[in-house]
Protein backbone atom coordinates (compact mmCIF):
# COMPACT_ATOMS: atom_id res chain seq x y z
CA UNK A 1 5.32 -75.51 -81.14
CA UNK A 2 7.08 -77.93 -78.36
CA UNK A 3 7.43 -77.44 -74.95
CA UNK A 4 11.57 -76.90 -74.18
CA UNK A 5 11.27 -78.37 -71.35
CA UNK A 6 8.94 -81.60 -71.88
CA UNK A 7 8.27 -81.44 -75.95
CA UNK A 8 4.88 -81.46 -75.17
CA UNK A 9 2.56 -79.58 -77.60
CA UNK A 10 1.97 -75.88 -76.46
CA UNK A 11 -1.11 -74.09 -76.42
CA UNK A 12 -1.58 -70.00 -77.33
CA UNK A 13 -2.72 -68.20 -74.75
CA UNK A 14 -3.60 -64.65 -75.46
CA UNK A 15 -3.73 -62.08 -72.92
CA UNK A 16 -6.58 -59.14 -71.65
CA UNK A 17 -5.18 -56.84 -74.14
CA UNK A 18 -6.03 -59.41 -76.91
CA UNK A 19 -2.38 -58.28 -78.71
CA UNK A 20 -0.19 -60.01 -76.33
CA UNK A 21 0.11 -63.96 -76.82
CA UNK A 22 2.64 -66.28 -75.13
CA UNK A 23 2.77 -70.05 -75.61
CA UNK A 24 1.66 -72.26 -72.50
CA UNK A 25 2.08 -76.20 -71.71
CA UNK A 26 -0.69 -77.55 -70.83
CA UNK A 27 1.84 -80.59 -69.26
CA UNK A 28 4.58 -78.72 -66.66
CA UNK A 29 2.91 -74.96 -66.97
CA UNK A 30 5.84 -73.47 -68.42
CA UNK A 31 5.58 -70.51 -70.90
CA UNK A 32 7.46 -69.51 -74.24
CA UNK A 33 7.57 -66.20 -75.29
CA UNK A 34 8.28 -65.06 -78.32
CA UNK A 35 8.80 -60.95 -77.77
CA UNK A 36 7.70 -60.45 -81.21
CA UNK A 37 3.91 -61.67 -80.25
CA UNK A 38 3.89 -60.72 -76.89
CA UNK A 39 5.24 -57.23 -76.46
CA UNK A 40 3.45 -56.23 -73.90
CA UNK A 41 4.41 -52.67 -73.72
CA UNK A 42 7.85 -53.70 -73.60
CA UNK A 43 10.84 -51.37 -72.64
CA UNK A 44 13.64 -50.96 -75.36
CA UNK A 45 16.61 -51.77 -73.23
CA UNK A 46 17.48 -55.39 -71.00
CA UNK A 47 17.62 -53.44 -67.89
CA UNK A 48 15.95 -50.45 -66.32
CA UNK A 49 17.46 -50.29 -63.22
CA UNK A 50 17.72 -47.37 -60.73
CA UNK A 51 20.02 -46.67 -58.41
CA UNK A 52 18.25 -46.61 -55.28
CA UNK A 53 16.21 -49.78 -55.63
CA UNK A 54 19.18 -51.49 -56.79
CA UNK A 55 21.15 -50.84 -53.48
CA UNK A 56 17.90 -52.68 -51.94
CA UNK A 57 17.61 -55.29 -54.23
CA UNK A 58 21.00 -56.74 -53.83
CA UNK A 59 20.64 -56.61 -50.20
CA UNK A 60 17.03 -58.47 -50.35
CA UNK A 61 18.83 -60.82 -53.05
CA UNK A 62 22.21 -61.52 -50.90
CA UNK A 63 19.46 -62.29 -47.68
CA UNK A 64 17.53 -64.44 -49.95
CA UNK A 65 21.16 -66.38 -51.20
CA UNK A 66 21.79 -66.81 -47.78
CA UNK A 67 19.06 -68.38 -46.19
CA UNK A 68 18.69 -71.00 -49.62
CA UNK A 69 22.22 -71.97 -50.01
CA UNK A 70 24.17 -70.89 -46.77
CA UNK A 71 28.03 -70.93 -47.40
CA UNK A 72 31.05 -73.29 -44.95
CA UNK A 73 33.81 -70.48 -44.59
CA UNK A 74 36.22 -70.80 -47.70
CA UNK A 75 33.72 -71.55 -50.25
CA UNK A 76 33.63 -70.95 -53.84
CA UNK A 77 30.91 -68.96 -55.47
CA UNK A 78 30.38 -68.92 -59.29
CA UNK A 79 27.89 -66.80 -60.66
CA UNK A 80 26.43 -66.55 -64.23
CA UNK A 81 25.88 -63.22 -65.50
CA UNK A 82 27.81 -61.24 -62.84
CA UNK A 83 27.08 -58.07 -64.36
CA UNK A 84 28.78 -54.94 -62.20
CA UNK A 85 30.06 -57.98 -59.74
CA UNK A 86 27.98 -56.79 -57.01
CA UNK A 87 27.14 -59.76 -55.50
CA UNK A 88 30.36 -61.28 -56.01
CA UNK A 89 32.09 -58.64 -54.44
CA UNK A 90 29.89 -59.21 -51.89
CA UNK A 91 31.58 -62.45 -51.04
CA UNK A 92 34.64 -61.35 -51.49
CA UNK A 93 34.10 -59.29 -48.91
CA UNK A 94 32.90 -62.32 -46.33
CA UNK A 95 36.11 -63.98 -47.18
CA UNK A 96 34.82 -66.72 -49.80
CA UNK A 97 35.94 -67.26 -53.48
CA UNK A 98 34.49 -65.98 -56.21
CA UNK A 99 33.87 -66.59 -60.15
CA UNK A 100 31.95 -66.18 -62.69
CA UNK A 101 31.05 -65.62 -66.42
CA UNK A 102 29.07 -62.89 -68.50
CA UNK A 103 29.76 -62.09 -72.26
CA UNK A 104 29.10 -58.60 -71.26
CA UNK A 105 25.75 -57.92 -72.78
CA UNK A 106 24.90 -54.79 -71.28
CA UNK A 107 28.46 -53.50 -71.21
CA UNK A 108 28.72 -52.48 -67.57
CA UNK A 109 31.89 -51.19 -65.59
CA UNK A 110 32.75 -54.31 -63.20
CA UNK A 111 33.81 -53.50 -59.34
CA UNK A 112 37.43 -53.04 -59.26
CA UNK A 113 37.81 -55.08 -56.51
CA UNK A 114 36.14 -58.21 -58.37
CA UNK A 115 38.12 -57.75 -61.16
CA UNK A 116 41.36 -58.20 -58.61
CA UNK A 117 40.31 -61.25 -57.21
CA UNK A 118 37.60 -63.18 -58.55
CA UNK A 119 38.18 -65.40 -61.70
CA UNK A 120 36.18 -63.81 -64.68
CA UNK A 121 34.93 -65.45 -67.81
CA UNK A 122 33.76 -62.97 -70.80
CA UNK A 123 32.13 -65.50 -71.91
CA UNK A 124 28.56 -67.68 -71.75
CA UNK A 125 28.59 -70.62 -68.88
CA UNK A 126 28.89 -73.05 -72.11
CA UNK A 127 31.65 -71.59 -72.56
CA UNK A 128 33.90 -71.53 -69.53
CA UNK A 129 36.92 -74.07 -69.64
CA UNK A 130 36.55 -77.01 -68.22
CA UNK A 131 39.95 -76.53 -65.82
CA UNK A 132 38.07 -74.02 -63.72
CA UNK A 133 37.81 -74.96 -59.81
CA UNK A 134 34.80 -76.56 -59.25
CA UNK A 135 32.65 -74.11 -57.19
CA UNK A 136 30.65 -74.81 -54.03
CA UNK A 137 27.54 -72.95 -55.30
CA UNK A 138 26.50 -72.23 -58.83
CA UNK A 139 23.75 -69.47 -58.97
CA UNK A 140 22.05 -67.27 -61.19
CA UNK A 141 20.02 -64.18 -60.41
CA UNK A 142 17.11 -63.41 -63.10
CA UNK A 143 19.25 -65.32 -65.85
CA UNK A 144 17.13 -68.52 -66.85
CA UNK A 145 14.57 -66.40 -68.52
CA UNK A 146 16.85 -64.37 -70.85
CA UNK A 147 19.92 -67.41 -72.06
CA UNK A 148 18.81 -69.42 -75.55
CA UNK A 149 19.44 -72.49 -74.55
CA UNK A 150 18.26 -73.57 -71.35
CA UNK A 151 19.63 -77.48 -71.42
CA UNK A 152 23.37 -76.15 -71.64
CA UNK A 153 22.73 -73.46 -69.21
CA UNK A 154 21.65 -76.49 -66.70
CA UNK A 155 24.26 -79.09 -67.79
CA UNK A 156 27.10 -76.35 -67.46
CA UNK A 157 26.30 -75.45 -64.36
CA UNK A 158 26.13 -79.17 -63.28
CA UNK A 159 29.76 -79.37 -64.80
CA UNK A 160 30.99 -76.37 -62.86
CA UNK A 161 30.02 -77.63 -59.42
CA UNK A 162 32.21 -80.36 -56.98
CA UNK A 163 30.30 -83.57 -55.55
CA UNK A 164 27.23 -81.89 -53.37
CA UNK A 165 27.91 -78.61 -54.92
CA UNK A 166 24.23 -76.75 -54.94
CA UNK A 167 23.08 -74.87 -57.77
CA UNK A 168 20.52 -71.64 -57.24
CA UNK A 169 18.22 -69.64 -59.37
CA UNK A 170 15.70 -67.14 -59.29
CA UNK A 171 13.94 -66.75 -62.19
CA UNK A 172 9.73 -65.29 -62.29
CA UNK A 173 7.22 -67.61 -61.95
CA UNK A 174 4.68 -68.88 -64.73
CA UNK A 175 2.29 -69.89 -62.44
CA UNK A 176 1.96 -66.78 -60.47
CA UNK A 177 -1.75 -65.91 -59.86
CA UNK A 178 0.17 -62.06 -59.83
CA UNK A 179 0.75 -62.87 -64.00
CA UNK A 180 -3.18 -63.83 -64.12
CA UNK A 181 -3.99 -61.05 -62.29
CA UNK A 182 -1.98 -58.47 -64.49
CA UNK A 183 -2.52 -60.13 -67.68
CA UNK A 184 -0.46 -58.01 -70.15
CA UNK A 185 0.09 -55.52 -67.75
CA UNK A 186 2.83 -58.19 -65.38
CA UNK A 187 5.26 -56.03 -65.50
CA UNK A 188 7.89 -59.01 -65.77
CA UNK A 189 6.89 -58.94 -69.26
CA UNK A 190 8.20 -55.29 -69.95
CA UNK A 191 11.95 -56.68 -70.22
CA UNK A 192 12.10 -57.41 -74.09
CA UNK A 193 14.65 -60.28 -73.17
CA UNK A 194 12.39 -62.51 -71.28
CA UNK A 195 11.26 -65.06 -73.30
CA UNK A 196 10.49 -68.19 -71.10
CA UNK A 197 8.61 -68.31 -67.61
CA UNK A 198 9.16 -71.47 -65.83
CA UNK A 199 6.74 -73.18 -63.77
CA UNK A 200 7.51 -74.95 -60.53
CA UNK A 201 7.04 -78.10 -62.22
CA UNK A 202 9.07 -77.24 -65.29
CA UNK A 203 12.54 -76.00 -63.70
CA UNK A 204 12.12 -79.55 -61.69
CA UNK A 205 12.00 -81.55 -64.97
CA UNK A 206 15.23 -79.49 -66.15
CA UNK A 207 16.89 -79.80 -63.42
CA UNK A 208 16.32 -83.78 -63.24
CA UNK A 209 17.45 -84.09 -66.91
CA UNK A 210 20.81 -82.31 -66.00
CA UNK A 211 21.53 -84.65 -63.26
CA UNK A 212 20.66 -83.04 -60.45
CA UNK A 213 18.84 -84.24 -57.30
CA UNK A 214 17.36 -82.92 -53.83
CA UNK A 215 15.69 -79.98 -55.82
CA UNK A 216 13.82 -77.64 -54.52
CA UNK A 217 11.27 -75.23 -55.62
CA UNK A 218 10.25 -71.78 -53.27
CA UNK A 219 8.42 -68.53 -53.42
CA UNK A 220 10.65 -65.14 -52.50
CA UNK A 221 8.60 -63.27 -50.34
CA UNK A 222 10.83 -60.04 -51.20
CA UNK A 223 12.18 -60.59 -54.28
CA UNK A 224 10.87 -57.88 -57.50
CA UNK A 225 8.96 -56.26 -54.64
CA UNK A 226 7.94 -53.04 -57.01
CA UNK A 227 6.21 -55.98 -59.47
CA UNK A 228 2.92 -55.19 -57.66
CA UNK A 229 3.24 -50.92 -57.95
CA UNK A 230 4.73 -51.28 -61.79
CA UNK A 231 2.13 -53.68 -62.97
CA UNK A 232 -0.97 -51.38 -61.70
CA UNK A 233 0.96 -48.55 -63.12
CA UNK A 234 0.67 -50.16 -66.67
CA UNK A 235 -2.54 -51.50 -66.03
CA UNK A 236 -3.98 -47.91 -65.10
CA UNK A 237 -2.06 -46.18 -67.85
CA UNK A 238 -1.04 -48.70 -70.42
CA UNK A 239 1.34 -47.30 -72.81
CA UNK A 240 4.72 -47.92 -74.23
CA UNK A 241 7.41 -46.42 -72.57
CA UNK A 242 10.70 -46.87 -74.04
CA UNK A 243 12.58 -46.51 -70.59
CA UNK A 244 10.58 -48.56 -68.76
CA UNK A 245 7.69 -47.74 -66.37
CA UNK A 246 9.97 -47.01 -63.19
CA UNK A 247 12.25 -44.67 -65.34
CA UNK A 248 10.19 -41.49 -63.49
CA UNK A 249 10.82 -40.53 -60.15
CA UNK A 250 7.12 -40.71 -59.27
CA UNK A 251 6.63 -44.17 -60.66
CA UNK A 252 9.42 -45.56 -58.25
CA UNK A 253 7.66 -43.50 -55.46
CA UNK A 254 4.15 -44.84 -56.00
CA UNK A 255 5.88 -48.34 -56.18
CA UNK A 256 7.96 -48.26 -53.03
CA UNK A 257 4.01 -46.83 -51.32
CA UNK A 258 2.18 -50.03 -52.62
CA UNK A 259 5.16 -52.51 -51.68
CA UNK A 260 4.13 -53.04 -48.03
CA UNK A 261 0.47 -54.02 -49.13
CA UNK A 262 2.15 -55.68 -51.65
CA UNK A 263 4.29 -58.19 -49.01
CA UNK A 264 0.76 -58.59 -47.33
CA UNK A 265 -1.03 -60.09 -50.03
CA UNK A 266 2.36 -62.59 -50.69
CA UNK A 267 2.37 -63.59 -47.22
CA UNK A 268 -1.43 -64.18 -47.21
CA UNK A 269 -1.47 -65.63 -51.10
CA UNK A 270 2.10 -67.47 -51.49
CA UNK A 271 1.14 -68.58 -55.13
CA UNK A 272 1.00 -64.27 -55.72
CA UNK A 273 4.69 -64.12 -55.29
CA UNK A 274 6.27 -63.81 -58.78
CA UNK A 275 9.78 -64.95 -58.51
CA UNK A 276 10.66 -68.86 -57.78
CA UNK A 277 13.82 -70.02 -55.95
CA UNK A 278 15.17 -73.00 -57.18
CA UNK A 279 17.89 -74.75 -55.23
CA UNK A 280 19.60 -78.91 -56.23
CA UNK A 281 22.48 -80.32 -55.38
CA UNK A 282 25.19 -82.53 -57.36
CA UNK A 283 25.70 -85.85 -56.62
CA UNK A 284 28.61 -88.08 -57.04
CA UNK A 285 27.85 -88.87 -60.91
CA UNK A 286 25.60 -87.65 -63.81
């Protein structure tokens, strides 16, 4: 097996609980995953959100959009995999544009207000026309690691964006000492739709190959903050659970106690902090 991001030859590396294997290049670090060999104690749906820790998510997510890719007044957004249109309505409300695409996987009721005004595409990024306004910023939250084809995802968005436009993602990081640590029990590899981990070095190469430049690679200090509570949780009690570990009151308790030590050891240990930002710009040409 080839690396999809260099096409160098990958290397099987199997995890503590000797089941779970996922394919690593020994070149740019990145990791393939094929859910069928690495379950992991999966979940059985894409998303096991809750409520409550979704209110603080997007709020740690929008602070983390603004400090990488701050926004002139008037600018245009597009986002890829909008989902409820939380974050787009979001900057809607600070007066900027907004757009975006999703083929509606999860088949989620989007925020009236989003479906108003923004400019929706039920569709993949490959797929959005190529008359749309060219955006400002281009971003993706936690998509990278779930689409099947990572080159068009990249090109597409390079197609989307004006001269200087920026493109962001945040995506989890295979070379997190927090996935060594955890071993099987990461709890990044519950979501059964996760099947690549990109490396520092390996989101740089793709980004090159699309064309863009000024790229740079960062560590959220907040971002998946339960990672640390949900991983000991399944490293205590491994088991499947079809909902997910933080489907149980308790669970999301014990998660939201560990969560300040937690942003210790990432502030001490940067290369502990699971989830890369990624931020490039668009030059004149390709």
């Amino acid at each position: 097996m080839s690396c999809e991001v260099c096409s160098a030859p990958m290397n099987p590396w199997t995890l503590r609980d000797g089941q779970t294997t996922l394919m690593v290049c020994p070149k740019c670090s990145h990791i393939d995953r094929d859910p069928k060999a690495a379950l992991a104690h999966q979940r059985d749906v894409a998303y096991g959100g809750d409520p409550g820790l979704d209110r603080i998510r997007l709020a740690l997510t929008t602070r983390t959009l603004q400090n990488a890719a701050p926004l002139a007044p008037g600018a245009r957004v597009f986002e890829i995999g909008f989902g409820a249109g939380a974050m787009l309505r979001g900057h809607l409300d600070h007066g900027f544009e907004a757009a975006g695409c999703d083929p509606d996987q999860l088949h989620v009721e989007v925020d009236p207000i989003v479906l108003a005004k923004a400019d929706l595409y039920p569709c993949g990024i490959e797929e959005v026309g190529g008359d749309t306004k060219p955006a400002d910023l281009v971003y993706g939250i936690h998509v990278v690691e779930h689409v099947e084809n990572i080159h068009t995802l990249a090109t597409s968005a390079f197609g989307l964006l004006q001269a200087q436009g920026r493109v962001l993602f945040l995506t989890p990081a295979a070379d997190s000492a927090s996935l060594r640590a955890f071993s099987d029990s990461w709890w990044l590899l519950e979501d059964p739709t996760h099947v690549r981990f990109f490396s520092a070095q390996s989101i740089r190469i793709l980004l090159t190959e699309a064309g863009f430049s000024h790229i740079q690679v960062k560590r959220s200090l907040t971002d998946n903050l339960t990672m640390e509570g949900a991983s000991l949780l399944r490293l205590l009690r491994p088991k499947d659970r079809p909902a997910g570990v933080l489907a149980t009151r308790r669970a999301r308790l014990f998660a939201m106690a560990v969560a300040p030590l937690a942003l210790l050891l990432r502030v001490v240990w940067p290369k502990w902090r699971p989830t890369l930002v990624v931020t490039a710009r668009r030059g004149e040409f390709k």
